[in-house]
Protein backbone atom coordinates (compact mmCIF):
# COMPACT_ATOMS: atom_id res chain seq x y z
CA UNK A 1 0.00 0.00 0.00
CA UNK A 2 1.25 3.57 -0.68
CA UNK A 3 1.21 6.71 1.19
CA UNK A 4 -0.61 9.50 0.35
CA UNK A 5 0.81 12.94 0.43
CA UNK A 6 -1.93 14.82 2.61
CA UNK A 7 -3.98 17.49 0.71
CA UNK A 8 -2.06 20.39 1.29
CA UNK A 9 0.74 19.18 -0.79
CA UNK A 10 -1.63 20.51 -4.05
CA UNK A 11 0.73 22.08 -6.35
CA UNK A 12 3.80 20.10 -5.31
CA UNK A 13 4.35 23.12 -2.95
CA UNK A 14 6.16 20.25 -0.15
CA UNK A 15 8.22 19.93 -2.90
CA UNK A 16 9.00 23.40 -4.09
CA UNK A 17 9.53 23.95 -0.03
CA UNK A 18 11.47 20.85 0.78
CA UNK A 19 9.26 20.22 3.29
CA UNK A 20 7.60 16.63 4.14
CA UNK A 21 3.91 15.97 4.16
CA UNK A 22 3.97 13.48 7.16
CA UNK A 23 5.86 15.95 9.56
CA UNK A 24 3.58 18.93 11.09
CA UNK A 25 6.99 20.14 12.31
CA UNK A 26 8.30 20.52 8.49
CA UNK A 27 7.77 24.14 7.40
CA UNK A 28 9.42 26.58 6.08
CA UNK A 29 9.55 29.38 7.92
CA UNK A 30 10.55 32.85 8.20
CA UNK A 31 12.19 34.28 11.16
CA UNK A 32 11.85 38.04 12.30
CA UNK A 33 13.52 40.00 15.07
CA UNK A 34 14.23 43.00 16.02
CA UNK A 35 17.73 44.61 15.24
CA UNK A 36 19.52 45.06 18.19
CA UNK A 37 21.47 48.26 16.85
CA UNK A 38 18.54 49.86 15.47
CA UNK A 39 14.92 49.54 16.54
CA UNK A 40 13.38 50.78 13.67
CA UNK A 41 14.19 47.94 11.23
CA UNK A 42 13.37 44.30 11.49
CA UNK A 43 15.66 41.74 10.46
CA UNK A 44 14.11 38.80 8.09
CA UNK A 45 15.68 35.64 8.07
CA UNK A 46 15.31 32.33 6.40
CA UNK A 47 16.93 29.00 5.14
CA UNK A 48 17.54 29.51 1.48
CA UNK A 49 17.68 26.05 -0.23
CA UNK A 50 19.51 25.65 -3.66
CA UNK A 51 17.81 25.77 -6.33
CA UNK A 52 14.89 27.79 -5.39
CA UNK A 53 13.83 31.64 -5.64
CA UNK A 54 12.78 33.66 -2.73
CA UNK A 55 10.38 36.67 -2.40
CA UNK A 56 9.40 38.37 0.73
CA UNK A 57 5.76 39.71 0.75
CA UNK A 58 4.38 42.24 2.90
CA UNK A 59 0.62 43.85 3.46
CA UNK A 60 -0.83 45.43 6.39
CA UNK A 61 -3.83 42.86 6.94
CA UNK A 62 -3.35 39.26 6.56
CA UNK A 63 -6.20 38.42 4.86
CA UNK A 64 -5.25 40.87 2.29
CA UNK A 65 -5.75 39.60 -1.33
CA UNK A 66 -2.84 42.61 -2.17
CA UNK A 67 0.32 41.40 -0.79
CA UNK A 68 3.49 43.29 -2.29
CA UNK A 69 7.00 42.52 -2.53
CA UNK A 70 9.46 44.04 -0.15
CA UNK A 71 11.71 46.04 -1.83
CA UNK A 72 15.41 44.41 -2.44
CA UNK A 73 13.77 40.97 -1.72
CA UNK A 74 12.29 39.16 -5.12
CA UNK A 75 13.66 36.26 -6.20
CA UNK A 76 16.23 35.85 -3.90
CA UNK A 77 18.62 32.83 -4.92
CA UNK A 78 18.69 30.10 -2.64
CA UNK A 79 22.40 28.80 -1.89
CA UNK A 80 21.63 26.80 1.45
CA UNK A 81 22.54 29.06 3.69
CA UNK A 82 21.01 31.40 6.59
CA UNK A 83 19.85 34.89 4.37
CA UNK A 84 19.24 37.97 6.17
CA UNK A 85 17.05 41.01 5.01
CA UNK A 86 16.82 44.06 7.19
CA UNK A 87 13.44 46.06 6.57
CA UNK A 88 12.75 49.79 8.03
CA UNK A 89 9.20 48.92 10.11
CA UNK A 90 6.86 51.93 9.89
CA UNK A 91 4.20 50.84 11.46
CA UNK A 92 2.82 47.27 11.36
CA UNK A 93 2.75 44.67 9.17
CA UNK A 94 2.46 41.19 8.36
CA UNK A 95 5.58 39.14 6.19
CA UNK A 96 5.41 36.12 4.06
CA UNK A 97 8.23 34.32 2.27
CA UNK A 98 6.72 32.66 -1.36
CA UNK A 99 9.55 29.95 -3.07
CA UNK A 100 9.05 28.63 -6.41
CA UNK A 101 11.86 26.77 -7.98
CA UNK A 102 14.65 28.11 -9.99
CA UNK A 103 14.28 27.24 -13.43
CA UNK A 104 17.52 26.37 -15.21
């Protein structure tokens, strides 16, 4: 008998994500904190695999159909390591990291 990938894997997006269906605890996920020699910007960070493309999405609501790229971070080449973005906060807002894979 095989295993079925659950639903959420539509799109191949576990495997755009490198992330496995079975595990709850496999996401990818984006990190934010604030810098410690400025408080007015917020540093971004995430584990960029190879082989995939990175853009970091912003919008003040988050169930905003109107999320916008963060400026300096669209696709973003992944070279598995740790990237860092720092982003001047002016009020709030919400962040989401979108991968897609890098096409040769």
């Amino acid at each position: 008998m095989s295993h079925e990938p659950e639903e959420s894997s539509r799109d191949g997006l576990e495997y755009v994500n490198l992330t496995d269906p079975t595990d709850s605890t496999s996401v990818q996920k984006l990190q934010a904190n604030a810098d410690p020699q400025n408080n007015q910007n917020l540093v971004l960070g995430w584990f960029a695999a190879r082989g995939r493309l990175y853009t970091i999405e912003t919008a003040t609501d988050l169930l905003s159909p109107n999320w916008q790229p963060l400026a300096g971070a669209t696709d973003i080449v992944g070279d598995n390591s740790l990237r860092l973005m720092i982003n001047s906060v002016s009020g709030m807002g919400f962040y989401r990291l979108r991968t897609r894979l890098q096409r040769p």
